[in-house]
C-alpha atoms as a PDB file:
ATOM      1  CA  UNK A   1     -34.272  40.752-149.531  1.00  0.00           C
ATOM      2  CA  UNK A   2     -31.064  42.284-150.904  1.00  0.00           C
ATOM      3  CA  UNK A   3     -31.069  46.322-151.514  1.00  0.00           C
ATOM      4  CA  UNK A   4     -28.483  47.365-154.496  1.00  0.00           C
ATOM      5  CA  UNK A   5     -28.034  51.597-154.242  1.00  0.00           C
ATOM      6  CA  UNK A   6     -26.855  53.445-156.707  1.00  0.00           C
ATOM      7  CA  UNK A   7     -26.903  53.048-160.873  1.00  0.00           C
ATOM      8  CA  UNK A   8     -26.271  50.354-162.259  1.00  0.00           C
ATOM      9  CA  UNK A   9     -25.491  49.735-165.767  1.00  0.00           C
ATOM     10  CA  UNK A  10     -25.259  46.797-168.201  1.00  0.00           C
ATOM     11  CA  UNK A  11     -24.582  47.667-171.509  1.00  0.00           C
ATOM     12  CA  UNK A  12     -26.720  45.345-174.469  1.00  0.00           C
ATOM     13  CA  UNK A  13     -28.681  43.751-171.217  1.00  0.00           C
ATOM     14  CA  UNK A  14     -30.565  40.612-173.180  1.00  0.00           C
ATOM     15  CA  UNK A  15     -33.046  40.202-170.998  1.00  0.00           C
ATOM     16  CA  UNK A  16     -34.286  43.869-169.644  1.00  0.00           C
ATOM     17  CA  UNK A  17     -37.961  44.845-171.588  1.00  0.00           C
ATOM     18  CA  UNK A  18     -38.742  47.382-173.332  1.00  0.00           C
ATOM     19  CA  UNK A  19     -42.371  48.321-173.964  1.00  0.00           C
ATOM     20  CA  UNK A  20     -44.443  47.915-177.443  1.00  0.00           C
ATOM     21  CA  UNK A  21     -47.529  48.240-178.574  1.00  0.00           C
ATOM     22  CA  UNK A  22     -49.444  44.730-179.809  1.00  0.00           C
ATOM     23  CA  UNK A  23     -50.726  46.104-183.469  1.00  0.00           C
ATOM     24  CA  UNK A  24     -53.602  48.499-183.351  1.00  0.00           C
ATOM     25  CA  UNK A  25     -55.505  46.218-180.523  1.00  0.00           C
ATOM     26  CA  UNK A  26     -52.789  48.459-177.899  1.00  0.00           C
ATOM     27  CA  UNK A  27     -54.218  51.910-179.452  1.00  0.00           C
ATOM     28  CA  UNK A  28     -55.972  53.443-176.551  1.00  0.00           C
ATOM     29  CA  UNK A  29     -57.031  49.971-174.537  1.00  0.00           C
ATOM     30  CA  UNK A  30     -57.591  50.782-171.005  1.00  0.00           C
ATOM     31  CA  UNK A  31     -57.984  47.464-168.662  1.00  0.00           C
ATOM     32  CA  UNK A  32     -59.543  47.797-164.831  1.00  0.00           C
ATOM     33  CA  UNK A  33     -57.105  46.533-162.828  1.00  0.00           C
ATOM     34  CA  UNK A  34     -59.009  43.022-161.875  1.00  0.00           C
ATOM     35  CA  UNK A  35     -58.642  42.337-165.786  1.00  0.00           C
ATOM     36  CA  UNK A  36     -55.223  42.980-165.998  1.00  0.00           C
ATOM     37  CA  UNK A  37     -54.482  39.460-164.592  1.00  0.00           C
ATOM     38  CA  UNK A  38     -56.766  37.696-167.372  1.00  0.00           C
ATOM     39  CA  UNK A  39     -54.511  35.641-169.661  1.00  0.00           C
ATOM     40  CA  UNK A  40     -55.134  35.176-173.846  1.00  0.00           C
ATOM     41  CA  UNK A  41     -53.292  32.986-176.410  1.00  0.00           C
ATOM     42  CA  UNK A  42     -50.964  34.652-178.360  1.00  0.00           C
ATOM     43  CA  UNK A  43     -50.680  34.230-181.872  1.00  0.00           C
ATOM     44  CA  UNK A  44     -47.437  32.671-182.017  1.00  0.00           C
ATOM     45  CA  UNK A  45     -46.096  35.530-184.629  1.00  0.00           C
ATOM     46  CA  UNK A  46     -42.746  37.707-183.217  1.00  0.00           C
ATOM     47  CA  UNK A  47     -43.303  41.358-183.319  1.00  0.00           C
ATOM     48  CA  UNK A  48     -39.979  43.998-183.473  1.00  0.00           C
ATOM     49  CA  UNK A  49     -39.993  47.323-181.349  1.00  0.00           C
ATOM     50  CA  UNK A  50     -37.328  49.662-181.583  1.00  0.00           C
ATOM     51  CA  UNK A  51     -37.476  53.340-179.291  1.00  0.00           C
ATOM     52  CA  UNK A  52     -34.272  55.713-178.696  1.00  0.00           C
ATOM     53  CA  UNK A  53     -35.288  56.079-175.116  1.00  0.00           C
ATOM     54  CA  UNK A  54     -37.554  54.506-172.226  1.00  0.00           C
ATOM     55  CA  UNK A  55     -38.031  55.806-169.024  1.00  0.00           C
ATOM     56  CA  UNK A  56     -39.998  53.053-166.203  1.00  0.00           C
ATOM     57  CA  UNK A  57     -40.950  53.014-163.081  1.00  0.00           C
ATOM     58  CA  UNK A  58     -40.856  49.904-160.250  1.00  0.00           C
ATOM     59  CA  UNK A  59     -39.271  47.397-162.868  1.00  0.00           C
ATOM     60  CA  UNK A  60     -39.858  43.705-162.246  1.00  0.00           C
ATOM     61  CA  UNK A  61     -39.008  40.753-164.224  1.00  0.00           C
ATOM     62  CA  UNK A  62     -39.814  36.823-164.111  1.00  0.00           C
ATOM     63  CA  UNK A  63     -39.662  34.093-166.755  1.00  0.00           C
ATOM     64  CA  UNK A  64     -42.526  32.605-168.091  1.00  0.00           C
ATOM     65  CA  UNK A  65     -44.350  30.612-171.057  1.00  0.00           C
ATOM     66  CA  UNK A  66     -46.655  32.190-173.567  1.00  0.00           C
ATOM     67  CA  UNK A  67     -49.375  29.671-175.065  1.00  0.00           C
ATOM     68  CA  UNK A  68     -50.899  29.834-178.772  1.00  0.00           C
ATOM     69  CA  UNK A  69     -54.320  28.870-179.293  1.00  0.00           C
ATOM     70  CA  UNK A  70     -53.168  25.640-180.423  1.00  0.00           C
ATOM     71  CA  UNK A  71     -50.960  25.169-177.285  1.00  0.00           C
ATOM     72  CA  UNK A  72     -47.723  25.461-178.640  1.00  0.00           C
ATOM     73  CA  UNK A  73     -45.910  27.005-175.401  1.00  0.00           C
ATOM     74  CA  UNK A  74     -42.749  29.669-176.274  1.00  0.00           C
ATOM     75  CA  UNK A  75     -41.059  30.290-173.076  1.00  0.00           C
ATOM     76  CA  UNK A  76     -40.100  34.203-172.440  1.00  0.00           C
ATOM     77  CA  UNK A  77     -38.956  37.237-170.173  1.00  0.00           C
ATOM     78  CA  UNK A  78     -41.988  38.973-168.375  1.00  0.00           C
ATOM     79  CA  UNK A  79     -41.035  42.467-167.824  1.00  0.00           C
ATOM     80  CA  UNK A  80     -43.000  44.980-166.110  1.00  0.00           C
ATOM     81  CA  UNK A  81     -43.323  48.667-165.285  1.00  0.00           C
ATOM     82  CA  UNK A  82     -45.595  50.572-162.882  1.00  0.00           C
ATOM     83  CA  UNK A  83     -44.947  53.588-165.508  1.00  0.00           C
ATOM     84  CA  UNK A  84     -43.139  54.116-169.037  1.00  0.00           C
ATOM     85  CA  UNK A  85     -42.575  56.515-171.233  1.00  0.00           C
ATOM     86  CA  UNK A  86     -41.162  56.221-174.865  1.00  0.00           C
ATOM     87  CA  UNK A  87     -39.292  58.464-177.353  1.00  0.00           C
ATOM     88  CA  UNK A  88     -39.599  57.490-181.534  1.00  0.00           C
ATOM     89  CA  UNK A  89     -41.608  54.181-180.424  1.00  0.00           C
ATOM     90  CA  UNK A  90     -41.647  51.884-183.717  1.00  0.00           C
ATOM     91  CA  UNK A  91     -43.540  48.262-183.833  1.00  0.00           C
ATOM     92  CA  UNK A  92     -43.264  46.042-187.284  1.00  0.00           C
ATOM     93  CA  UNK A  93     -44.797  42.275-188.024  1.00  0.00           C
ATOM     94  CA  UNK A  94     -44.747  40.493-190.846  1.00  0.00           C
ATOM     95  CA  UNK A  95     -47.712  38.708-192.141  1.00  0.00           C
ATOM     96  CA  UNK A  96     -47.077  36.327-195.522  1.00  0.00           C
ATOM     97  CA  UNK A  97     -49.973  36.695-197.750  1.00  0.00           C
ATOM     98  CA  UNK A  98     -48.459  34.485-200.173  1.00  0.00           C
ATOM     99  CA  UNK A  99     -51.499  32.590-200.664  1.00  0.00           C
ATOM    100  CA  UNK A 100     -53.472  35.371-201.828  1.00  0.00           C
ATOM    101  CA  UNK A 101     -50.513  36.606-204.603  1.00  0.00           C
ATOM    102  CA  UNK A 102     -49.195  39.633-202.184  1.00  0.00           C
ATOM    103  CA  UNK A 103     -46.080  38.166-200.732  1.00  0.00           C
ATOM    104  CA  UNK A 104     -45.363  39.500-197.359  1.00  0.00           C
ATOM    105  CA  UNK A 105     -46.803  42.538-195.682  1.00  0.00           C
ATOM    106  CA  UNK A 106     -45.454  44.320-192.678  1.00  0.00           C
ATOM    107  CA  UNK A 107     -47.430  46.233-190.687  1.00  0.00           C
ATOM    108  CA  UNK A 108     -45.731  49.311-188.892  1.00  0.00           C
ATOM    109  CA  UNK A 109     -46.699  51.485-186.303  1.00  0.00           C
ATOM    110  CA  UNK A 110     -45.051  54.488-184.908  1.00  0.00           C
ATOM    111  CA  UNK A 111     -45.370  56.874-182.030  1.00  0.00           C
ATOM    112  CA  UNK A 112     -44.266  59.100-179.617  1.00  0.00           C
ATOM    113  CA  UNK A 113     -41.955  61.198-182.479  1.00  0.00           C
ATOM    114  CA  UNK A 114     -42.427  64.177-180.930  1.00  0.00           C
ATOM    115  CA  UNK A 115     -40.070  64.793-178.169  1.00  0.00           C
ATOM    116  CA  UNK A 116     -42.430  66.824-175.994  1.00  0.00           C
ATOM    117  CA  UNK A 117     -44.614  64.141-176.192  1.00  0.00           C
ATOM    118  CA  UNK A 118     -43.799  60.565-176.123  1.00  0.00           C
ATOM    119  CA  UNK A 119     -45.642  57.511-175.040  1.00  0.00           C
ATOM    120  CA  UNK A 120     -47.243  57.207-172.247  1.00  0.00           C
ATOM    121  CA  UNK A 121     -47.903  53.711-170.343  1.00  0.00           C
ATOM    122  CA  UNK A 122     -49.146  52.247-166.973  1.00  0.00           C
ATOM    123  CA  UNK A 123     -48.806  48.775-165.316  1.00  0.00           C
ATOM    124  CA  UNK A 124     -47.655  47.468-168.945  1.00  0.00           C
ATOM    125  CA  UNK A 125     -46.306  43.895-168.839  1.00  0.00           C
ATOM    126  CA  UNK A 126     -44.387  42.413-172.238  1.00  0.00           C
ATOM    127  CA  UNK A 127     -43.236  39.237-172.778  1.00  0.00           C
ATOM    128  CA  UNK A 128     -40.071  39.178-174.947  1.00  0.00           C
ATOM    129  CA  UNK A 129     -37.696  36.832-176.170  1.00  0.00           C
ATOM    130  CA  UNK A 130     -34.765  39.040-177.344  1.00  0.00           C
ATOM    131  CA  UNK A 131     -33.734  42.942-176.739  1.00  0.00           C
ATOM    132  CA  UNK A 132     -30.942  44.861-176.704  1.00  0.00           C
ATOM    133  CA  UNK A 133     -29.838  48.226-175.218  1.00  0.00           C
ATOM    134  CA  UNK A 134     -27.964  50.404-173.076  1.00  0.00           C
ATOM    135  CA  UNK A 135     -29.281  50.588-169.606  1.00  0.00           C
ATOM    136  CA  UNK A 136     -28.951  51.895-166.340  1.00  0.00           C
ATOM    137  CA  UNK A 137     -30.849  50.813-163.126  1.00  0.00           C
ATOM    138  CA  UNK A 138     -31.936  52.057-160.147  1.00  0.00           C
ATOM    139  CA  UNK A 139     -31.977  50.135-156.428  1.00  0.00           C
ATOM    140  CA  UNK A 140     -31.448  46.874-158.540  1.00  0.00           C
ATOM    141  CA  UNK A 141     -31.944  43.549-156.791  1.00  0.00           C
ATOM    142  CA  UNK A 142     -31.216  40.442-158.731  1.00  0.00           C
ATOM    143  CA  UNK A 143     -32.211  37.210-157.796  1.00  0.00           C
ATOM    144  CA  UNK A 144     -35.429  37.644-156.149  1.00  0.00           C
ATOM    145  CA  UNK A 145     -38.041  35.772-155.370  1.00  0.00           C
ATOM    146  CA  UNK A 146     -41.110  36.109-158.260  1.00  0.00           C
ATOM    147  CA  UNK A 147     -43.316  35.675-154.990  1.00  0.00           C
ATOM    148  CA  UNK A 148     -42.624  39.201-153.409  1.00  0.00           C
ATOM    149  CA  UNK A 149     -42.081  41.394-156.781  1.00  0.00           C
ATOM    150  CA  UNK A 150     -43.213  44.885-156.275  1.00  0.00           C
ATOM    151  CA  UNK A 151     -45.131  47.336-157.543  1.00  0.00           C
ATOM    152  CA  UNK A 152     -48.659  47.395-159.277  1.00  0.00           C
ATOM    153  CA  UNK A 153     -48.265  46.159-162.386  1.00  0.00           C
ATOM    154  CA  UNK A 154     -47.644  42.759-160.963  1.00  0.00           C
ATOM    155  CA  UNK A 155     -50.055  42.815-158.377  1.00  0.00           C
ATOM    156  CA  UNK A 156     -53.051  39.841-158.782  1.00  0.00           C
ATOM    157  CA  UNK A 157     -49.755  37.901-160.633  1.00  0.00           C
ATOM    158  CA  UNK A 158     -48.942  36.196-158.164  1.00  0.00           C
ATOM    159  CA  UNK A 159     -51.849  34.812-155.238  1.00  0.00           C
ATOM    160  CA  UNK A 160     -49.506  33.542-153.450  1.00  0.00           C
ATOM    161  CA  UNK A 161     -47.210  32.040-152.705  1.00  0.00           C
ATOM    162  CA  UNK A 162     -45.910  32.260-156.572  1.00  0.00           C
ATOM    163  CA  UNK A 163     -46.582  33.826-160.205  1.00  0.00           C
ATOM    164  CA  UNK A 164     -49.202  32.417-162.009  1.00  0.00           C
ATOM    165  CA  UNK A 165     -49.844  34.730-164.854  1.00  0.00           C
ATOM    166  CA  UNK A 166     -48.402  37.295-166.735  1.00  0.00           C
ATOM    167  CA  UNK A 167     -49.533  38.695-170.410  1.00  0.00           C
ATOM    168  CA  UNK A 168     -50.424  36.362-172.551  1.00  0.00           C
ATOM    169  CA  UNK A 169     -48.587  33.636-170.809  1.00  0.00           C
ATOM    170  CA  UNK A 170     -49.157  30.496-168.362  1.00  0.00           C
ATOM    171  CA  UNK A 171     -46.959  31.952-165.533  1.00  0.00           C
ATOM    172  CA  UNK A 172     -45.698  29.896-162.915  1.00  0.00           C
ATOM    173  CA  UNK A 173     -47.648  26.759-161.121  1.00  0.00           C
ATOM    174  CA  UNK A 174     -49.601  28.287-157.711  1.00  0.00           C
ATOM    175  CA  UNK A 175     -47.371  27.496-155.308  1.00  0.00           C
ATOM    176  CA  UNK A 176     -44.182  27.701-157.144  1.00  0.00           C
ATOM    177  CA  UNK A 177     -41.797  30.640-156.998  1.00  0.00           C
ATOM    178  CA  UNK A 178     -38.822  31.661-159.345  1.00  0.00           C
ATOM    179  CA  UNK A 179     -36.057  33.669-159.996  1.00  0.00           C
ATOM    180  CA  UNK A 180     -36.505  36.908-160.465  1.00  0.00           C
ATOM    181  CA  UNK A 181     -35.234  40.922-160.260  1.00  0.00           C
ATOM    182  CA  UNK A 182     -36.655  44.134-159.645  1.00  0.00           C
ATOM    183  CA  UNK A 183     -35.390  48.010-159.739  1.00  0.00           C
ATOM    184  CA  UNK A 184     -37.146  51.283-158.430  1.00  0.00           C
ATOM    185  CA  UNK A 185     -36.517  52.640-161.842  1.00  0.00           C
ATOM    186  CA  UNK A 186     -35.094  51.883-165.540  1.00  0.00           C
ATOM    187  CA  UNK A 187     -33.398  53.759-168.473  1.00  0.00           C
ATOM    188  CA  UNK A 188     -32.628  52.717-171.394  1.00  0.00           C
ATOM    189  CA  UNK A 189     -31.536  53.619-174.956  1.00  0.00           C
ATOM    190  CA  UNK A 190     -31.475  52.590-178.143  1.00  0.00           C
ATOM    191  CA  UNK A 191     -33.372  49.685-178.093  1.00  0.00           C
ATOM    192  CA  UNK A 192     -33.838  47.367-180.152  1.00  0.00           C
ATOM    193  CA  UNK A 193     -36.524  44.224-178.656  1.00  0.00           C
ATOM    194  CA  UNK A 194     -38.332  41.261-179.806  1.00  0.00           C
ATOM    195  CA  UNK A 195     -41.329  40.187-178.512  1.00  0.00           C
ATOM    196  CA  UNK A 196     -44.661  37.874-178.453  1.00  0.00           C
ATOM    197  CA  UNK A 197     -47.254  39.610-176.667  1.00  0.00           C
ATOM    198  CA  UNK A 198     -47.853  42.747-174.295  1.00  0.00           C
ATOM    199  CA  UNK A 199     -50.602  43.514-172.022  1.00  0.00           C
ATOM    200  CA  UNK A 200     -51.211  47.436-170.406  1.00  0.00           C
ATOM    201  CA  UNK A 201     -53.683  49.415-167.852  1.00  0.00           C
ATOM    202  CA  UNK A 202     -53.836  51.893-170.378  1.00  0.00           C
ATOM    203  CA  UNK A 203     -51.167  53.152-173.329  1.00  0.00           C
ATOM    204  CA  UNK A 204     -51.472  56.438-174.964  1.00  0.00           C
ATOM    205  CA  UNK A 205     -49.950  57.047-178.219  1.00  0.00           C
ATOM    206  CA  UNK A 206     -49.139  60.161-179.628  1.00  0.00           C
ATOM    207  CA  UNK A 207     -48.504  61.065-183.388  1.00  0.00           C
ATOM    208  CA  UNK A 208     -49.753  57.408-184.237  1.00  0.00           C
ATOM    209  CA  UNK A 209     -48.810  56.436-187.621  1.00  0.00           C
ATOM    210  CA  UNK A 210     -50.214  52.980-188.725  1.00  0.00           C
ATOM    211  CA  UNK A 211     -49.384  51.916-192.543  1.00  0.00           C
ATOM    212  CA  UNK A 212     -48.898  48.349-194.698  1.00  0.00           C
ATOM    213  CA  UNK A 213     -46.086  48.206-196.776  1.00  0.00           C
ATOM    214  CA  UNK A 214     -44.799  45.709-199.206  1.00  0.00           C
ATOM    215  CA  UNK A 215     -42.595  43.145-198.048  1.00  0.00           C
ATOM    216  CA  UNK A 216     -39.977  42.828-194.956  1.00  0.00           C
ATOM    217  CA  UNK A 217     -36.860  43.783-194.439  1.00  0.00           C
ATOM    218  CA  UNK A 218     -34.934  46.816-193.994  1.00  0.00           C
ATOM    219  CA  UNK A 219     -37.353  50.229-194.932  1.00  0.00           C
ATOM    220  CA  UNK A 220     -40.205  48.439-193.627  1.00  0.00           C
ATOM    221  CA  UNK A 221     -39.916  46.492-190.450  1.00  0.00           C
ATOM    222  CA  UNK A 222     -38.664  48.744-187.663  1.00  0.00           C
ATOM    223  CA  UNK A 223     -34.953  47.040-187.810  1.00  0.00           C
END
């Protein structure tokens, strides 16, 4: 395995996570760590998360396919941190309520506002399909096998030899292995992420705001 010192940095990386927080179900949910590999079906609905700055611990990240309940498969980046913490979180999604005469509603939650203290996360995995941001990296390898990620948010992932699950998706065939990359630690800024599910160990939110607002769009969906 390849070892990268130093920082790197990769301005508006596409494919780098950022953490968020899946609707009120995230608020204070605390997994054992056997659970943490039990997969769900995601609803199929995209979710925005926007946060000035993240700081993560033993980064890893693998593609994947997420599965609705109807089995409609959306293929995404798994990204993963030991640790996170997050400065002016914000989460939006839209729900159209059309049918019952109210149009859409977006439901927003924010976080963390208060710089002393932001959120806090452990062995949080997100799968994502679009973010952008400044960031800089840590030890980075790129190209690794999804087989021998590190760190302990990815641990019961992958059996061996290869990733079979990950959030809310199908992961990898047993026996199958995949591109991948890893870095002993992440920063980045200004983010700006979009995303289909998230699973965490435990995620503590402070200054939670949760409110409905009428309609989408800029002044109620996070960006």
């Amino acid at each position: 395995m390849s070892q990268t010192y130093g920082k790197t940095r990769w301005k508006r990386f596409a494919l780098v996570m950022v953490p968020s927080v899946a609707a009120t179900a995230m608020v204070g949910v605390s997994i054992a760590n056997s659970a943490l590999a039990a997969s769900f079906s995601i609803s199929g609905q995209q979710f925005k998360v926007t946060t000035t700055h993240l700081e993560g611990t033993n980064f890893s990240q693998f593609g994947t396919v997420d599965i609705e309940a109807s089995g409609k498969p959306h293929p995404v980046a798994v990204s993963a941190f030991d640790k996170a913490t997050l400065s002016n979180l914000c989460q939006s999604v839209v729900t159209d309520l059309s049918a019952f005469g109210l149009g859409k509603i977006t439901l927003r939650l924010e976080a963390g506002t208060d710089p002393a203290k932001p959120v806090e996360a452990e062995k949080l995995l997100i799968d994502l399909e679009e973010l952008k941001a400044d960031a800089t990296f840590k030890e980075l390898n790129i190209g690794q096998d999804a087989s021998t990620l590190p760190g302990e948010a990815t641990q019961g992932w992958h059996p061996h030899p290869g990733v079979t699950k990950a959030g809310g998706g199908a992961g990898l065939p047993t026996g199958m292995t995949g591109f991948a990359q890893s870095a002993k630690s992440a920063s980045l800024d200004d983010v700006k992420q979009t995303a289909r599910a998230t699973s965490a160990g435990s995620f503590k939110l402070s200054n939670l705001n949760l409110s409905l607002k009428n309609g989408d769009g800029k002044g109620n969906e996070c960006y």
